[in-house]
Protein backbone atom coordinates (compact mmCIF):
# COMPACT_ATOMS: atom_id res chain seq x y z
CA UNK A 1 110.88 86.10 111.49
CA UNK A 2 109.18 85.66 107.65
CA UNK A 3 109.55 88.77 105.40
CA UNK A 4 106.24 88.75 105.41
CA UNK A 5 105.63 89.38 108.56
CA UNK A 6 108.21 91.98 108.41
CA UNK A 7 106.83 93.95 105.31
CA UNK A 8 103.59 94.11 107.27
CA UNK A 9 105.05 95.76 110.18
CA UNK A 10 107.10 98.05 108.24
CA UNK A 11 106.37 98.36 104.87
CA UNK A 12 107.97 97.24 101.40
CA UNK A 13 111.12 99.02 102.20
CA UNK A 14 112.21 96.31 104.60
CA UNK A 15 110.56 93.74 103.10
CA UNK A 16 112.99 94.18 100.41
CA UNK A 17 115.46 94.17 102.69
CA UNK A 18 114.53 90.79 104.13
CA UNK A 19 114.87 89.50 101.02
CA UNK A 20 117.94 90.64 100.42
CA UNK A 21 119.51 89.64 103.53
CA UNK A 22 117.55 86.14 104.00
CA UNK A 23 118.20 84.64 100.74
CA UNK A 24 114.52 84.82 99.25
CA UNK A 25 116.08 87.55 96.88
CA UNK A 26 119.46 85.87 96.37
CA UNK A 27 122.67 88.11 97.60
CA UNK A 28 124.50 86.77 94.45
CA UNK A 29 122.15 87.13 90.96
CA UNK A 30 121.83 83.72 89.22
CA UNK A 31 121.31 84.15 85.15
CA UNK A 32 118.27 82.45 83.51
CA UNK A 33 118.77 81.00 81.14
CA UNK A 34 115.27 81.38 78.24
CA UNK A 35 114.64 77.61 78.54
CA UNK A 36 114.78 77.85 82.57
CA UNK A 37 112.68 81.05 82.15
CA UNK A 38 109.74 79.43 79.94
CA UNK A 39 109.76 76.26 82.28
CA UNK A 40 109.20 78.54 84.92
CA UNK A 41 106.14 80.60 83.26
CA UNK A 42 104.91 77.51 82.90
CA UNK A 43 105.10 76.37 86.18
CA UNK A 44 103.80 79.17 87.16
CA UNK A 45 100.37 79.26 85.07
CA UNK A 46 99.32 76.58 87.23
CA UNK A 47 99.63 78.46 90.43
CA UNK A 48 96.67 80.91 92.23
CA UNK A 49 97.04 84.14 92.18
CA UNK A 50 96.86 84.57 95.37
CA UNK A 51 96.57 87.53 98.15
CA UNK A 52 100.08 88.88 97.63
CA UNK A 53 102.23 89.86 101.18
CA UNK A 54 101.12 92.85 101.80
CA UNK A 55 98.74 94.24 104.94
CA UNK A 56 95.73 94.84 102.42
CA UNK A 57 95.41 91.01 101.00
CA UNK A 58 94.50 91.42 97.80
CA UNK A 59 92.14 90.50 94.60
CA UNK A 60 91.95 90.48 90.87
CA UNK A 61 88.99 90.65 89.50
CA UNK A 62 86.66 92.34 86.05
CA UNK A 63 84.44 95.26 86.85
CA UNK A 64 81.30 96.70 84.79
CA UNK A 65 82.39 99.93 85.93
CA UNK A 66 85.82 99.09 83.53
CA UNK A 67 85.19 97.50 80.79
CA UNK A 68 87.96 95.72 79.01
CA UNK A 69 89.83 96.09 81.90
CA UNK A 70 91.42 93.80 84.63
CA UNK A 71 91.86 95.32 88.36
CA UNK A 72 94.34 94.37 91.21
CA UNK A 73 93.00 95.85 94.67
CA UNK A 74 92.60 95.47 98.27
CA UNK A 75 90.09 92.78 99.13
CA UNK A 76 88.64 95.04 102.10
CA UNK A 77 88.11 98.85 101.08
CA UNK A 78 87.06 99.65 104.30
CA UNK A 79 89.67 98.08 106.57
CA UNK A 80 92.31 100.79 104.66
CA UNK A 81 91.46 103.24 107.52
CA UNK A 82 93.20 106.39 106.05
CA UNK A 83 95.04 105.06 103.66
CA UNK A 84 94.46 105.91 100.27
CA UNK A 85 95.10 103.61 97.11
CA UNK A 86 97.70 104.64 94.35
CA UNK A 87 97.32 104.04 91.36
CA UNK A 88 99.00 101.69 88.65
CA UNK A 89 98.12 101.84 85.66
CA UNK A 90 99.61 98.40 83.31
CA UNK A 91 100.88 97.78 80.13
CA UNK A 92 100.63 94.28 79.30
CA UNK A 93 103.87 92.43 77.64
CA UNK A 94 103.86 91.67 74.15
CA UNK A 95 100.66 94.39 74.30
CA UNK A 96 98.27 92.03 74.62
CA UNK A 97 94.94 91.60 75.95
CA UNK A 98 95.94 89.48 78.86
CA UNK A 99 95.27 91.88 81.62
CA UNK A 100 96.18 88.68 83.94
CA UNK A 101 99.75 87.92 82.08
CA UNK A 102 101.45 89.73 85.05
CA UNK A 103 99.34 88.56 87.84
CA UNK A 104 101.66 87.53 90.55
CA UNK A 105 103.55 90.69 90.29
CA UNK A 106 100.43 93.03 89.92
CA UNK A 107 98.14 91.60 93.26
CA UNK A 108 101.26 91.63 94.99
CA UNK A 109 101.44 95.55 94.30
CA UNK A 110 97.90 96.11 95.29
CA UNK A 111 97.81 94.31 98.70
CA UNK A 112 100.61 97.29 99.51
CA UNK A 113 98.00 99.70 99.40
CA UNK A 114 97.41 100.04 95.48
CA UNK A 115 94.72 99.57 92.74
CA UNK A 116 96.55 98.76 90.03
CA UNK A 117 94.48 98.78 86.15
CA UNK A 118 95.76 96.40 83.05
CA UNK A 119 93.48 96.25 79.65
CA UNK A 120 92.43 93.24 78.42
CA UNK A 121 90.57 89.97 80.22
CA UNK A 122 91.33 87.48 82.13
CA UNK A 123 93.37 84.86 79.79
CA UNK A 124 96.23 83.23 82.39
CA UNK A 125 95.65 81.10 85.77
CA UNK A 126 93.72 78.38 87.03
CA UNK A 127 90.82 80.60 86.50
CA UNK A 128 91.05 82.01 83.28
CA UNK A 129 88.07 80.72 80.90
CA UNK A 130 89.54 82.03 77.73
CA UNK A 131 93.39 81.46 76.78
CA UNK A 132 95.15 84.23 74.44
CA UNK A 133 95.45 84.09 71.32
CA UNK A 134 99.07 83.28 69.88
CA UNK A 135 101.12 85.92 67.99
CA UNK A 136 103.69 85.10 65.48
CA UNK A 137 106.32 87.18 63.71
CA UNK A 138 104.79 87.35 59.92
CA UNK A 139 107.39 86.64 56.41
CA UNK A 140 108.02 90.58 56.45
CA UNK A 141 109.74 90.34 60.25
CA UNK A 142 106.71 92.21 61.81
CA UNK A 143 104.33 90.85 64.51
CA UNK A 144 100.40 91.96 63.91
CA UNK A 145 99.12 94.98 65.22
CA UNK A 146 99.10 95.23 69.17
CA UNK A 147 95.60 93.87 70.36
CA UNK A 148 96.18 97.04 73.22
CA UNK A 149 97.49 100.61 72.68
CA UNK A 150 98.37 103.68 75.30
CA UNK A 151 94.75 104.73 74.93
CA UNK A 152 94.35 101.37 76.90
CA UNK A 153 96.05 102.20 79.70
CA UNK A 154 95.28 105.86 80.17
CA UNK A 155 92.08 104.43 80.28
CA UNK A 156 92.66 102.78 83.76
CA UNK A 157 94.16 106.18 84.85
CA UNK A 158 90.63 108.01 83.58
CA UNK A 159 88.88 105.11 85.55
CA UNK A 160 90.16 104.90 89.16
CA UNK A 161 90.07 108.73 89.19
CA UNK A 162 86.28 108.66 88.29
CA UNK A 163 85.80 105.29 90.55
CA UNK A 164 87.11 108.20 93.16
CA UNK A 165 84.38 110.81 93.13
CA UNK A 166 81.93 108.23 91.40
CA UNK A 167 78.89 108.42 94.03
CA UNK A 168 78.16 104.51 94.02
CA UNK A 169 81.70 103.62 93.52
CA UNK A 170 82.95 100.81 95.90
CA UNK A 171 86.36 103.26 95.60
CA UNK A 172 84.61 106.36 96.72
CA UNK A 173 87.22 108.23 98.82
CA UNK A 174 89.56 105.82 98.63
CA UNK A 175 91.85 106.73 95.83
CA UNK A 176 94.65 109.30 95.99
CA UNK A 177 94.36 110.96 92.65
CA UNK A 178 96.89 112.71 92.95
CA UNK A 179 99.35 109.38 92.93
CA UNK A 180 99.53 107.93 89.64
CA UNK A 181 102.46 105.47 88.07
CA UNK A 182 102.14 104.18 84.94
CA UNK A 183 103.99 100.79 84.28
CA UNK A 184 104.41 97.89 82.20
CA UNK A 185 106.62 94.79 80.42
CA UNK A 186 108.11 94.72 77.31
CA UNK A 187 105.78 96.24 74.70
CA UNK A 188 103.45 97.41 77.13
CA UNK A 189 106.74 99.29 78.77
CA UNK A 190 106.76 101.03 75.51
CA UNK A 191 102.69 102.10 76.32
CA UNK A 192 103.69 103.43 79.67
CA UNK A 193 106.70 105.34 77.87
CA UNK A 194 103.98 107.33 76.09
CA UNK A 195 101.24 107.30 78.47
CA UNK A 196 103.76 108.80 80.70
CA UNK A 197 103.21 112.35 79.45
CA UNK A 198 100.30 112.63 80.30
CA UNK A 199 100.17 115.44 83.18
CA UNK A 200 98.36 113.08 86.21
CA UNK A 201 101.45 110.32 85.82
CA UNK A 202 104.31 111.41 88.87
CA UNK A 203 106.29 108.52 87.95
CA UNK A 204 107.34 106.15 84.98
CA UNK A 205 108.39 101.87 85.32
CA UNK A 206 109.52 100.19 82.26
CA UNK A 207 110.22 96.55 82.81
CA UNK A 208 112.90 94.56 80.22
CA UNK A 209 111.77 97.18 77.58
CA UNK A 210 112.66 100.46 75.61
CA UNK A 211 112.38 102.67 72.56
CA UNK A 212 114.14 101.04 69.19
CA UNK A 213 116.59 102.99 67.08
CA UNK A 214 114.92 104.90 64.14
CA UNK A 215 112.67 102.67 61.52
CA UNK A 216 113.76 99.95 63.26
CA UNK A 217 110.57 99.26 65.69
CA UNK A 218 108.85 95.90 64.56
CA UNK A 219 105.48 96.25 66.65
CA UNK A 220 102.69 97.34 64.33
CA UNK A 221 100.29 99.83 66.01
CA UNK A 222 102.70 100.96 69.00
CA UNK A 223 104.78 103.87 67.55
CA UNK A 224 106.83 105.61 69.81
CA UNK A 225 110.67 107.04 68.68
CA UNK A 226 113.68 108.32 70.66
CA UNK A 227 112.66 111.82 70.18
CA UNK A 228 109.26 111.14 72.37
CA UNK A 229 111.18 110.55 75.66
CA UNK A 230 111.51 114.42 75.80
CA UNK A 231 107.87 114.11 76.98
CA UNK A 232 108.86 112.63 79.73
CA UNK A 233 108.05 114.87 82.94
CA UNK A 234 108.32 112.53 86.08
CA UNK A 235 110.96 110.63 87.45
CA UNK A 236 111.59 107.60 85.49
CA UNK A 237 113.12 103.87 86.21
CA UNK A 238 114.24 100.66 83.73
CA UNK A 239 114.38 96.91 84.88
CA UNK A 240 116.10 95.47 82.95
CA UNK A 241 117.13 91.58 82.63
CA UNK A 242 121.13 91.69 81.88
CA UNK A 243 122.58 91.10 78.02
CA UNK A 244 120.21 88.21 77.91
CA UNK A 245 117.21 90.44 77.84
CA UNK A 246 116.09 91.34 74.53
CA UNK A 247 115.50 94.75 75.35
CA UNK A 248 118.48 95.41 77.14
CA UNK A 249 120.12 97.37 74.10
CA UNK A 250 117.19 99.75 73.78
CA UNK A 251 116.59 100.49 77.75
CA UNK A 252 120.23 100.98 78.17
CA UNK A 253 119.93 103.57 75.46
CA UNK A 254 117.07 105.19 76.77
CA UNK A 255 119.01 105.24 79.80
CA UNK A 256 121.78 107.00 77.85
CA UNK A 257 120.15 109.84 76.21
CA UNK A 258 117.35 110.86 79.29
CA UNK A 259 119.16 113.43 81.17
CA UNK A 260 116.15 115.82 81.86
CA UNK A 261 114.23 113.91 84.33
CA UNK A 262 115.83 112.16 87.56
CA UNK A 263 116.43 108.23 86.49
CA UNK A 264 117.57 104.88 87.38
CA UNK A 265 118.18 101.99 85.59
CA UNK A 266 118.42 98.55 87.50
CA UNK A 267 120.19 95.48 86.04
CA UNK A 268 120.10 91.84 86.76
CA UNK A 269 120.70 88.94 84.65
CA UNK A 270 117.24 87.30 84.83
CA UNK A 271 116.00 87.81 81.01
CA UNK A 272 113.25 89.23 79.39
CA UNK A 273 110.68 87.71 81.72
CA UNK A 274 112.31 89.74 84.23
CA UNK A 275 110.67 88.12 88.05
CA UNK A 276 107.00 88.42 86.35
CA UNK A 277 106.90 84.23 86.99
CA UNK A 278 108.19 83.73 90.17
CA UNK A 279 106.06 83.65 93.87
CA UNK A 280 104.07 87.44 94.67
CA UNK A 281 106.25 88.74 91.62
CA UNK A 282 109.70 87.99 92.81
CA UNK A 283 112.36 90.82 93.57
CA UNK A 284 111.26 93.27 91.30
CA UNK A 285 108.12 93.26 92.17
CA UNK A 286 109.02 94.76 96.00
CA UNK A 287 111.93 97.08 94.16
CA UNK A 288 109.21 98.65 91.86
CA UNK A 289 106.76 98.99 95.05
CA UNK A 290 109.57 100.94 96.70
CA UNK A 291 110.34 103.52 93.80
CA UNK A 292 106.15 104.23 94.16
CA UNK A 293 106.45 104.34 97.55
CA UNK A 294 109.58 106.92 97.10
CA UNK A 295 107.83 108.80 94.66
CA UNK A 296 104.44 108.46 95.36
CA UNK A 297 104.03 108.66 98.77
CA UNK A 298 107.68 110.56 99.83
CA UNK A 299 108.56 107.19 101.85
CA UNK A 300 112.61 107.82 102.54
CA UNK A 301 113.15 104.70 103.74
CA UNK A 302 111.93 103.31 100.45
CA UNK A 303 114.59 105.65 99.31
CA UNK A 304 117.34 103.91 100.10
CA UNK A 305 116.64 101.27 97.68
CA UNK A 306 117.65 103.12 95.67
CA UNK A 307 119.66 105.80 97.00
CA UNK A 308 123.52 105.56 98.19
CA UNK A 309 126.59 103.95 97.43
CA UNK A 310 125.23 101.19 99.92
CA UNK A 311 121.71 101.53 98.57
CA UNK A 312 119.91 98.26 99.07
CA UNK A 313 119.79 97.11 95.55
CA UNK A 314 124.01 97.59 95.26
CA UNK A 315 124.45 95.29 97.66
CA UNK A 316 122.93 92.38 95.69
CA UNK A 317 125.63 90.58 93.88
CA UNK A 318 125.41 90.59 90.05
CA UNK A 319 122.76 93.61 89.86
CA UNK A 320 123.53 96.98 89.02
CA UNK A 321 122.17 100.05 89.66
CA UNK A 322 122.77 103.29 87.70
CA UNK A 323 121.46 107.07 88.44
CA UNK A 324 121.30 110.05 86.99
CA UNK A 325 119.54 113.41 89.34
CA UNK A 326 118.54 111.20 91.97
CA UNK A 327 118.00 112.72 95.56
């Protein structure tokens, strides 16, 4: 039987688990290596974005109702039955305004039952009309100010809610408020670090990213310092991409000093690019869908991804898995 199928019947949880035990996600971790990692973000501009393999197939698409703003939902609203969306709202890598950069992972997220919100346009894929524009470090080691900031992505969060109650809303009804994640890659992890104290957020992703030691942070116009992770109120989780990964010193030592919130931190030696580039968002896109299925929705079985000596993730060769407070 395909995962797919699987994951259908019975959720993320064991789609994951198919993975795992199939070979899609491999049992032993291979390292990328950068120049295997840009061949494949190359190789995988070219490809559709696709439905994702989820039950919901999904879409991405721009919306009057959000300007500046790319969404990842459920094709058919009305053939959810009961189920209500969560919400995800994105921070793009590098901060940019390429609300499509992560497209493979983010429409494979929404066709699990989730609208998921990134700022920006349309810029990557066969149908992108506009490409983004190229950032360089300057002579003074500093890259120019972020073209996105955390104001960004609350933004999304302010928007599905109102899409919610909104009386001509295509979303009317069909959002549970009251499940919110915040997420993103690289820079835009550092966004969802300090959007994540913002009261509606239950839970916190940070992909191949993390806060940089005192005046040392390069990224003009996204300030964020050690000391801000005491906002943190929700439980909290770091992919990160193994000593290759730029970020790996910094989410390791976020990792380190964030003892008042439960917290994982999952490592595998795929780089900075993390699975953003592979097919429906590769491996980490179905172990992020479980930790919002744990905490959004109170799924146990997506649990034990996480959970256990045995928990799924420790069985996969080369990854690691490390916990503080989690039950």
């Amino acid at each position: 039987m395909k995962c797919w199928t699987i994951g259908q019947v019975m959720g993320s949880a064991s789609m994951l688990a198919c993975m795992v035990m199939t070979g899609v996600m491999p049992a032993t971790a291979q390292t990328v290596r950068p120049a295997d990692e840009q061949a494949q973000r190359e190789e995988a501009e070219a490809w559709s974005t696709g439905e994702g393999t989820g039950p919901y197939p999904a879409l991405m698409e721009t919306d009057p109702s959000a300007p500046n703003h790319v969404i990842y939902r459920p094709k058919d609203l009305e053939g959810l039955g009961k189920r209500k969306l969560g919400i995800l709202a994105w921070g793009n890598g590098g901060c940019r305004d390429n609300g499509a950069a992560a497209r493979h992972h983010l429409v494979e997220i929404a066709s699990w039952g989730y609208v998921v919100v990134a700022p920006g346009r349309i810029l990557s894929g066969p149908t992108a009309t506009e490409r983004p524009t190229q950032r360089t470090i300057g002579a003074d080691g500093k890259m120019p100010p972020v073209a996105t900031t955390p104001a960004d992505v609350r933004a999304g969060i302010d928007w599905a809610i109102g899409e919610n109650s909104r009386k001509a809303s295509r979303y009317r009804s069909h959002i549970d408020t009251k499940a919110v994640a915040v997420g993103g890659h690289s820079c835009g992890g550092l966004q969802a670090l300090r959007v994540g104290s913002d009261p509606r957020v239950k839970t916190v992703m940070v992909h191949n990213s993390g806060t940089f030691p005192p005046n040392t942070n390069p990224i003009v116009g996204m300030q964020i310092e050690k000391e801000d992770l005491k906002a943190i109120h929700t439980p909290i989780i770091y992919f990160l991409g193994g000593a290759a990964d730029i970020a790996y010193p910094q989410g390791t030592d976020d990792f380190r000093i964030i003892n008042h919130v439960p917290i994982a931190m999952v490592n595998m030696p795929v780089g900075h690019g993390g699975t953003f580039w592979q097919r429906h968002g590769g491996s980490v896109a179905h172990a992020a869908l479980d930790w919002m299925d744990w905490q959004l929705r109170g799924d146990r079985s997506a649990a034990r991804t996480f959970l256990g000596e045995n928990c799924r993730l420790c069985t996969v060769k080369g990854w690691t898995v490390d916990r503080k407070n989690l039950r």
